[in-house]
Protein backbone atom coordinates (compact mmCIF):
# COMPACT_ATOMS: atom_id res chain seq x y z
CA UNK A 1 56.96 54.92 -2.36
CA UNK A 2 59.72 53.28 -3.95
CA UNK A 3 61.42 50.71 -1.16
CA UNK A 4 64.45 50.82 -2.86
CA UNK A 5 65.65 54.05 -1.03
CA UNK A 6 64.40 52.88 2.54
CA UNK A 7 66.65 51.57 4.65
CA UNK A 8 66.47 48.10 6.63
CA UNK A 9 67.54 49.68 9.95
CA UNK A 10 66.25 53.43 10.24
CA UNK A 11 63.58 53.41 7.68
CA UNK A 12 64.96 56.44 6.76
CA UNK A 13 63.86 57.49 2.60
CA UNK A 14 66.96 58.19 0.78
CA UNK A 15 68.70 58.27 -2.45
CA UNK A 16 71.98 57.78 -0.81
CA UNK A 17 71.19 54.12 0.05
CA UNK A 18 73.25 51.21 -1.44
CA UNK A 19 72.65 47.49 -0.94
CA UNK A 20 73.33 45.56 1.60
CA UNK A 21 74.24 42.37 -0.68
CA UNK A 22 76.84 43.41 -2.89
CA UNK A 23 78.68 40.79 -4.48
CA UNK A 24 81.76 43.14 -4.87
CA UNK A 25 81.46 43.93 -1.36
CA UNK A 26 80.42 40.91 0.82
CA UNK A 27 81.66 42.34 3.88
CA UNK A 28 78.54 44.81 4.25
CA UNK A 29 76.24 42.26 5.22
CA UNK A 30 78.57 40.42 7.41
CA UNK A 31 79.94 43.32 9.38
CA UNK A 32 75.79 44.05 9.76
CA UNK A 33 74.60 40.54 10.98
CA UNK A 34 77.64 41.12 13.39
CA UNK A 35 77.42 44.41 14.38
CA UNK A 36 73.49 43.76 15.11
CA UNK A 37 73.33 40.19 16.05
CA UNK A 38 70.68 39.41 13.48
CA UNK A 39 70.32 37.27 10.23
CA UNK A 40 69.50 38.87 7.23
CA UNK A 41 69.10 37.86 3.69
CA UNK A 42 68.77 38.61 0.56
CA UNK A 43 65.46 36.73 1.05
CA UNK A 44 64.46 38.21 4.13
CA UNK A 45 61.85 40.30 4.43
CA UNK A 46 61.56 44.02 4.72
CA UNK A 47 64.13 46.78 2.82
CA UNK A 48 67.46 45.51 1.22
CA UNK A 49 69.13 48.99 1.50
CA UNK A 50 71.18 50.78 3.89
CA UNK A 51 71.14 54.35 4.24
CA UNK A 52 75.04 56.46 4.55
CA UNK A 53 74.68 56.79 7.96
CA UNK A 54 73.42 53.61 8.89
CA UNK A 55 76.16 52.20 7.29
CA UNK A 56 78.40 54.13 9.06
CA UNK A 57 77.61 53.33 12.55
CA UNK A 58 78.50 49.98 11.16
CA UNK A 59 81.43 50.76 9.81
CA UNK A 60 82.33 52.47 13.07
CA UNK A 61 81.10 49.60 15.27
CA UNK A 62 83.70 47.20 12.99
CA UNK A 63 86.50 49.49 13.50
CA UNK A 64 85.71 49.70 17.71
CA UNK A 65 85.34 45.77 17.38
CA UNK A 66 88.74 45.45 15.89
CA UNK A 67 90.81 48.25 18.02
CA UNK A 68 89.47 46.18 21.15
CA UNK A 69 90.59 43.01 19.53
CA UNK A 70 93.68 44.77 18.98
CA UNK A 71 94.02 45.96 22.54
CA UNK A 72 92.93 42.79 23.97
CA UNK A 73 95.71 40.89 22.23
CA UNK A 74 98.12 43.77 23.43
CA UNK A 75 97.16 43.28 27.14
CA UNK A 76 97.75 39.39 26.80
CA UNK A 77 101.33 39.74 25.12
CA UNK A 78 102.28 42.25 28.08
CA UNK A 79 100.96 39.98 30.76
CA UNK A 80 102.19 36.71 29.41
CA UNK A 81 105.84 38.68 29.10
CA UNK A 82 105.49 40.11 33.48
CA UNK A 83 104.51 36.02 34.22
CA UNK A 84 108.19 35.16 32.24
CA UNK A 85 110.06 37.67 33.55
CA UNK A 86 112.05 36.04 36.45
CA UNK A 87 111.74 37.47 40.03
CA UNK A 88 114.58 39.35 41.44
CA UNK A 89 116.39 37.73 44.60
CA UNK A 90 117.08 39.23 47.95
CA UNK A 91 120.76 39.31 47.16
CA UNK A 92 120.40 41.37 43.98
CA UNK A 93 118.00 44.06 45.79
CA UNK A 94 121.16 44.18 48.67
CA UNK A 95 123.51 44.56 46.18
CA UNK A 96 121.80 47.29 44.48
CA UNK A 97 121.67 49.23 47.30
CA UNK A 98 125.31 48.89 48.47
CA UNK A 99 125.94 50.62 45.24
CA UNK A 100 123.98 54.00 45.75
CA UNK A 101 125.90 54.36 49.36
């Protein structure tokens, strides 16, 4: 069996596998060691492939990563802006409702 179509993380046997060490695409095996809180190589041992769907459950897993960074950031903007608004006085809430009478 050839190990060039089995992939590092499923062991599945496929033609569709790629590298994971690309040097036109770098991001691969960082988004991996990320995504699975390992360290991998191109020394390592075991398979240097990753199967299409392997890779995208990765791919996947970097897009949820960054839409919560995202949304994280978004949450901090909107309470940084509530802690800067200024409180409204007593007076103002009075006056308010003068008005509606």
């Amino acid at each position: 069996m050839d190990t060039d179509f089995i992939c590092r993380f499923c062991l599945s046997f496929t033609q569709l596998s790629f590298p994971i060490f690309l040097e036109s695409d770098p991001d691969t095996a960082r988004d991996i060691m990320n995504c699975l809180q390992i360290k991998i190589t191109k020394d390592s041992i075991g398979p240097i492939f990753i199967c299409n769907n392997c890779y995208d459950q990765v791919h996947n897993w970097v897009m949820f990563k960054k839409n919560s960074d995202e949304v994280l950031q978004n949450i901090h903007t909107i309470i940084n802006s509530v802690k800067k608004k200024p409180v409204s006085t007593t007076n103002e809430v009075i006056d308010l409702l003068d008005e509606e009478d």
